[in-house]
Structure formats: C-alpha cells, structure tokens
Protein backbone atom coordinates (compact mmCIF):
# COMPACT_ATOMS: atom_id res chain seq x y z
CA UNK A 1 6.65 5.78 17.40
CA UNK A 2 8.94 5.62 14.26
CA UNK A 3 8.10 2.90 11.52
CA UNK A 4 11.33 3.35 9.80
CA UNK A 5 12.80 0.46 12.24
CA UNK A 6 9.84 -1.90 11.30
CA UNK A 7 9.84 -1.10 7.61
CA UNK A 8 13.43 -1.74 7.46
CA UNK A 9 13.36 -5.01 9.25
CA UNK A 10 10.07 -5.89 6.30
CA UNK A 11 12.98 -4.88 3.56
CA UNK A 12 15.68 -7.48 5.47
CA UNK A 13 13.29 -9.94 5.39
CA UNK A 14 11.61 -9.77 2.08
CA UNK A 15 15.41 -9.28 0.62
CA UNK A 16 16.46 -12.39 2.36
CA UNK A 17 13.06 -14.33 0.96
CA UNK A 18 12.92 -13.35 -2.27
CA UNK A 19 16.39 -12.30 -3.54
CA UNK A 20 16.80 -15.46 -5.05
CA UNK A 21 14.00 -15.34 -7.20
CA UNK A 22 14.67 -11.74 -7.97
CA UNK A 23 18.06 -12.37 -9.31
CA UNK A 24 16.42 -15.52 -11.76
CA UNK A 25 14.34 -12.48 -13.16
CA UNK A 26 16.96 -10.18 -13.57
CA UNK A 27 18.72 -12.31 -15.58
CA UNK A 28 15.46 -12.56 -17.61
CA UNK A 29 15.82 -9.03 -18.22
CA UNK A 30 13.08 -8.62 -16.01
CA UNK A 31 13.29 -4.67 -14.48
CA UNK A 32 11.78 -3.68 -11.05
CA UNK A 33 9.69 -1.32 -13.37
CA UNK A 34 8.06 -3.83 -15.17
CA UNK A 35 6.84 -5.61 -11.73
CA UNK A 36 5.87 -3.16 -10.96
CA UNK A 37 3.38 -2.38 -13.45
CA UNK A 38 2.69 -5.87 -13.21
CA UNK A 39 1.42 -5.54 -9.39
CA UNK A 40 -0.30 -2.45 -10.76
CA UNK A 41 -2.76 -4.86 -13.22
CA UNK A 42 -3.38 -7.55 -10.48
CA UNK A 43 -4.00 -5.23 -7.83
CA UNK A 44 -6.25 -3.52 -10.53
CA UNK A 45 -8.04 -7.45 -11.16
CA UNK A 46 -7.84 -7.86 -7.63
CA UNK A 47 -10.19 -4.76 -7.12
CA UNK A 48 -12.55 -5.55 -9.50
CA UNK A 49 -13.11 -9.26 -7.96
CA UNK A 50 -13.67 -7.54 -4.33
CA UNK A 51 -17.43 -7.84 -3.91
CA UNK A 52 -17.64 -10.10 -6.61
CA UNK A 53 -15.77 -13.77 -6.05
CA UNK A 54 -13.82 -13.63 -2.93
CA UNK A 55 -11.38 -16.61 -4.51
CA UNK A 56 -10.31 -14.41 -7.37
CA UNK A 57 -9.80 -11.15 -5.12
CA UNK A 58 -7.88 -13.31 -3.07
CA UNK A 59 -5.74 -15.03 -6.01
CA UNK A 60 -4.60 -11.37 -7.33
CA UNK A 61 -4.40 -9.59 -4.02
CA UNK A 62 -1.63 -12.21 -3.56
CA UNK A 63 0.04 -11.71 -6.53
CA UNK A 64 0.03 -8.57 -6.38
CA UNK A 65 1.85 -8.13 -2.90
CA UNK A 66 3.92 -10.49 -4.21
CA UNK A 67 4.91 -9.08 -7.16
CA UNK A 68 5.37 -5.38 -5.12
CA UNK A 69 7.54 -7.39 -3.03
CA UNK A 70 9.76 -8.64 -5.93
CA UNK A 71 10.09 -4.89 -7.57
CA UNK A 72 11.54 -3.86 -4.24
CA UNK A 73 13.62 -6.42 -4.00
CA UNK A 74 15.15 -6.32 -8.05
CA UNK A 75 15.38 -2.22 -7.95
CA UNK A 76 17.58 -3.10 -4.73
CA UNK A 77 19.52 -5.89 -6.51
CA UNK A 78 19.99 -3.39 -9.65
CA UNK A 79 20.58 0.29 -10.27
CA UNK A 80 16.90 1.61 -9.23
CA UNK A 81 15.49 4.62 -10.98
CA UNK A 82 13.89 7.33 -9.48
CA UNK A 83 11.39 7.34 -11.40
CA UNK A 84 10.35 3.58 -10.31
CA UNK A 85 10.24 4.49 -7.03
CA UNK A 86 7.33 6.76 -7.91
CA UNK A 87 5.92 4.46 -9.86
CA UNK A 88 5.83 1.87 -7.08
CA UNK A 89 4.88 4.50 -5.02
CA UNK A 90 1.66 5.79 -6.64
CA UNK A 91 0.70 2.53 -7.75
CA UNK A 92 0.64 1.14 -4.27
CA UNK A 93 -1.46 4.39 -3.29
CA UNK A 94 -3.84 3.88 -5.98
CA UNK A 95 -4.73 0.09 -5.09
CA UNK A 96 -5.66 1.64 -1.57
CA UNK A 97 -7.80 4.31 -2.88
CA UNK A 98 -9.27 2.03 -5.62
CA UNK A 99 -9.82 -0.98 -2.40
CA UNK A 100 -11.49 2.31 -0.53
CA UNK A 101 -13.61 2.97 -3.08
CA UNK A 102 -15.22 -0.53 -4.09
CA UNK A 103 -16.05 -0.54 0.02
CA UNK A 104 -17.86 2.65 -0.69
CA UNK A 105 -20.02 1.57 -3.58
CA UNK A 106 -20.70 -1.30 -1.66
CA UNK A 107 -21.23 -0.28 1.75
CA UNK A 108 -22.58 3.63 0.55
CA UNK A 109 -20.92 5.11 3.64
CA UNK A 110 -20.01 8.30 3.94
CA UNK A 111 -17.32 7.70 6.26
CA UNK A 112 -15.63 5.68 4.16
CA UNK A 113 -15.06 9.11 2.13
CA UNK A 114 -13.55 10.63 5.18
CA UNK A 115 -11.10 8.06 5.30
CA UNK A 116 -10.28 8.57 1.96
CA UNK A 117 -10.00 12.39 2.34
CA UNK A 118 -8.06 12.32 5.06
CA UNK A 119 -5.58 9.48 3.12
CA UNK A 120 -5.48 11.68 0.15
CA UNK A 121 -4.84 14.88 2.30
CA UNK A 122 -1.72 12.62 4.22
CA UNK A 123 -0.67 11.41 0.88
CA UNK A 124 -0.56 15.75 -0.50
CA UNK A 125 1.22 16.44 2.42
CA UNK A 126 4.00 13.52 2.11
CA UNK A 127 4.61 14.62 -1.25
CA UNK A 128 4.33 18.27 -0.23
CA UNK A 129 7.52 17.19 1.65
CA UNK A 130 9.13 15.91 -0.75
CA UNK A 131 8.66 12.39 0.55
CA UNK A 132 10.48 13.37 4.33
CA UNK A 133 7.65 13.54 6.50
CA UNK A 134 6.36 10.07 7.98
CA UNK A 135 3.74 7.84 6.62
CA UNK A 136 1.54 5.14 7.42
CA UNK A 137 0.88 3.15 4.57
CA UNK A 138 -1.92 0.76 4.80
CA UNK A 139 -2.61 -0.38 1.35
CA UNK A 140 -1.38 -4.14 2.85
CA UNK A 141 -3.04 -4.21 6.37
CA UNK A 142 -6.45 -2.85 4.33
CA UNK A 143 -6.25 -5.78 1.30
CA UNK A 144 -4.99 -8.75 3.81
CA UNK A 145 -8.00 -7.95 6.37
CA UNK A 146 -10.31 -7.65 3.72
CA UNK A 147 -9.30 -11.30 2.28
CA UNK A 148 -10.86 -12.58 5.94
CA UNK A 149 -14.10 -10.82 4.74
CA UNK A 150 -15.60 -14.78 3.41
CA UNK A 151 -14.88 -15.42 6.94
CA UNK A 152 -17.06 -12.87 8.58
CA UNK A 153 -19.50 -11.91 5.48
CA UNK A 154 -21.13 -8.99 7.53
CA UNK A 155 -21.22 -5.42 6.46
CA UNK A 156 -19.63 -4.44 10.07
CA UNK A 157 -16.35 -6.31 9.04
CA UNK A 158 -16.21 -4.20 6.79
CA UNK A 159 -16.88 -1.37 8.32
CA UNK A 160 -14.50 -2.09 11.27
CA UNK A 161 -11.79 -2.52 8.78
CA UNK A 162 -12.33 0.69 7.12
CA UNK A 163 -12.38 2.20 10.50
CA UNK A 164 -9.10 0.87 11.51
CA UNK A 165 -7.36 1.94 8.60
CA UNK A 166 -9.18 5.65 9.30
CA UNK A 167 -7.39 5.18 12.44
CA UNK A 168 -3.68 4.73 11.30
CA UNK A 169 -4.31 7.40 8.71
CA UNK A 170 -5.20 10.18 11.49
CA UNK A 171 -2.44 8.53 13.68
CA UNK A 172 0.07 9.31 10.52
CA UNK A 173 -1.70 12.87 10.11
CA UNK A 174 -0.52 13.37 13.72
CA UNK A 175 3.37 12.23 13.08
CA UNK A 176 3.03 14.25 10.09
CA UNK A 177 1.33 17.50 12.06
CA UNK A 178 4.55 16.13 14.67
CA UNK A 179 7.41 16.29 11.87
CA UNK A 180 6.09 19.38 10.39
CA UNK A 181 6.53 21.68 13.96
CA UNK A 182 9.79 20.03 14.66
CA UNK A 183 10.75 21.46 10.90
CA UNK A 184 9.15 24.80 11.93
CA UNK A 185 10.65 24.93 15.70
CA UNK A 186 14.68 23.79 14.34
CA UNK A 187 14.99 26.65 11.62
C-alpha cells in the first residue's frame, strides 16, 4: 500500500482549509520557518502536560498540529527552503519520540523502548535514503489517540496505543525492507 495518495489528498485538504489564514500571516511576515518552531514549543508544552493535566496536553497538542499544518501550508504558498523542510521534519520526529518517552517514564515498559528503537532505526534508514524510501509517520495518530486517554484512564490504553503505533512502524520497516530490494533488484 502506498501513502503518497493519502498524504497528498491531507495536503489538498489542509491547503484548501487553511490557505486563507496562511496568506493573512504571510503578509505579517510570518515564514513557514517560524511556525514551525512555533509547533516545535507547543508540541514541547504539550509533552510536558501529558501525565500531568490532560486539558493543557490537549490545548497544545492542538496547537501544535495546527500550527504544523499552517507551516506546510505558508512554505507551499511561498518559496520554501530546504532547510525548513528539515526543520519541520525533525521537529515533527522529535514530538513523537519525546510523546514515546513520557509513556515510558510513566508506564516503565520496556516495550515501549522497542517501539522507539525500531522508530529511530526507520527514521536512520529514511534519511539513509536520502528521504526516498517510504515512511509511516505517526507522530499525529500517536498524540490524537492519546488525547482520548481522560476517556479511558487505564494503563492498557496506553499500552494499546503504543502498540499500535509499534505496529505501523514495523509495517513501514517492511515497505522500507520492500523499497530497498526493488533499489537492489533494478540496478
């Protein structure tokens, strides 16, 4: 299964949603860069309100996904660096690692580090590629379930969501492991 279609269709949509406030910021001199570093600091504050007050994770979750969104859609609008893109990039990368993490100190499963092996090991071997072989990114899926945790406070939601994203990540490890003898078998 390819994602590309379904990531494409996301763009469409989010361009179509939010284009309008994207260009008010632009002409604010407001730079896909700079939204992007703001996501960075509410995904950040989002993080650090995980375990702590639900509402507040909740709050900057949001904003950040929103503010993600609007980078994406003002580095489309405008002449995008590279650079940003690896900005936008890593920082969406590190909000899943940092949202793996706080589950670990709170849960103190080792599995949880498995999942996070195998991400960063997907992650090396995207890069490795020079950002051609597929990925499953699940930084999204992984905050939006956890926002339903006040709605099933039990350490097995948890766990089950963890375990679903372990899922996609070996699923993308396989379309990677896929892309990679395809390379091999067509030189």
């Amino acid at each position: 299964m390819d994602s590309q279609p379904i990531i494409e269709y996301s763009r469409k949509i989010r361009l179509r949603c939010l284009k309008q406030p994207a260009q008010w910021l632009i002409s604010q001199g407001i730079t896909a860069t700079y939204l992007t570093f703001l996501s960075l600091i509410l995904g950040i504050m989002g993080v650090i309100y995980l375990f702590e007050n639900q509402v507040l994770f909740i709050l900057f979750m949001l904003l950040h996904l929103l503010a993600d969104s609007l980078d994406g859609v003002v580095a489309k609008l405008t002449r995008p660096l590279k650079s940003g893109a690896y900005f936008d990039y890593f920082t969406d990368y590190l909000i899943a690692v940092l949202l793996l993490v706080q589950i670990y100190s709170y849960l103190q499963d080792n599995y949880v580090l498995i999942v996070l092996g195998l991400s960063v090991f997907s992650q090396a071997l995207y890069l490795w590629s020079k950002q051609k072989s597929p990925l499953i990114i699940f930084r999204t899926g992984l905050a939006l379930s956890l926002m339903f945790y006040p709605l099933f406070p039990v350490k097995g939601f948890l766990t089950l969501a963890y375990l679903v994203i372990g899922v996609f990540v070996v699923y993308g490890l396989l379309l990677q492991l896929n892309y990679f003898i395809r390379l091999r078998w067509s030189s």
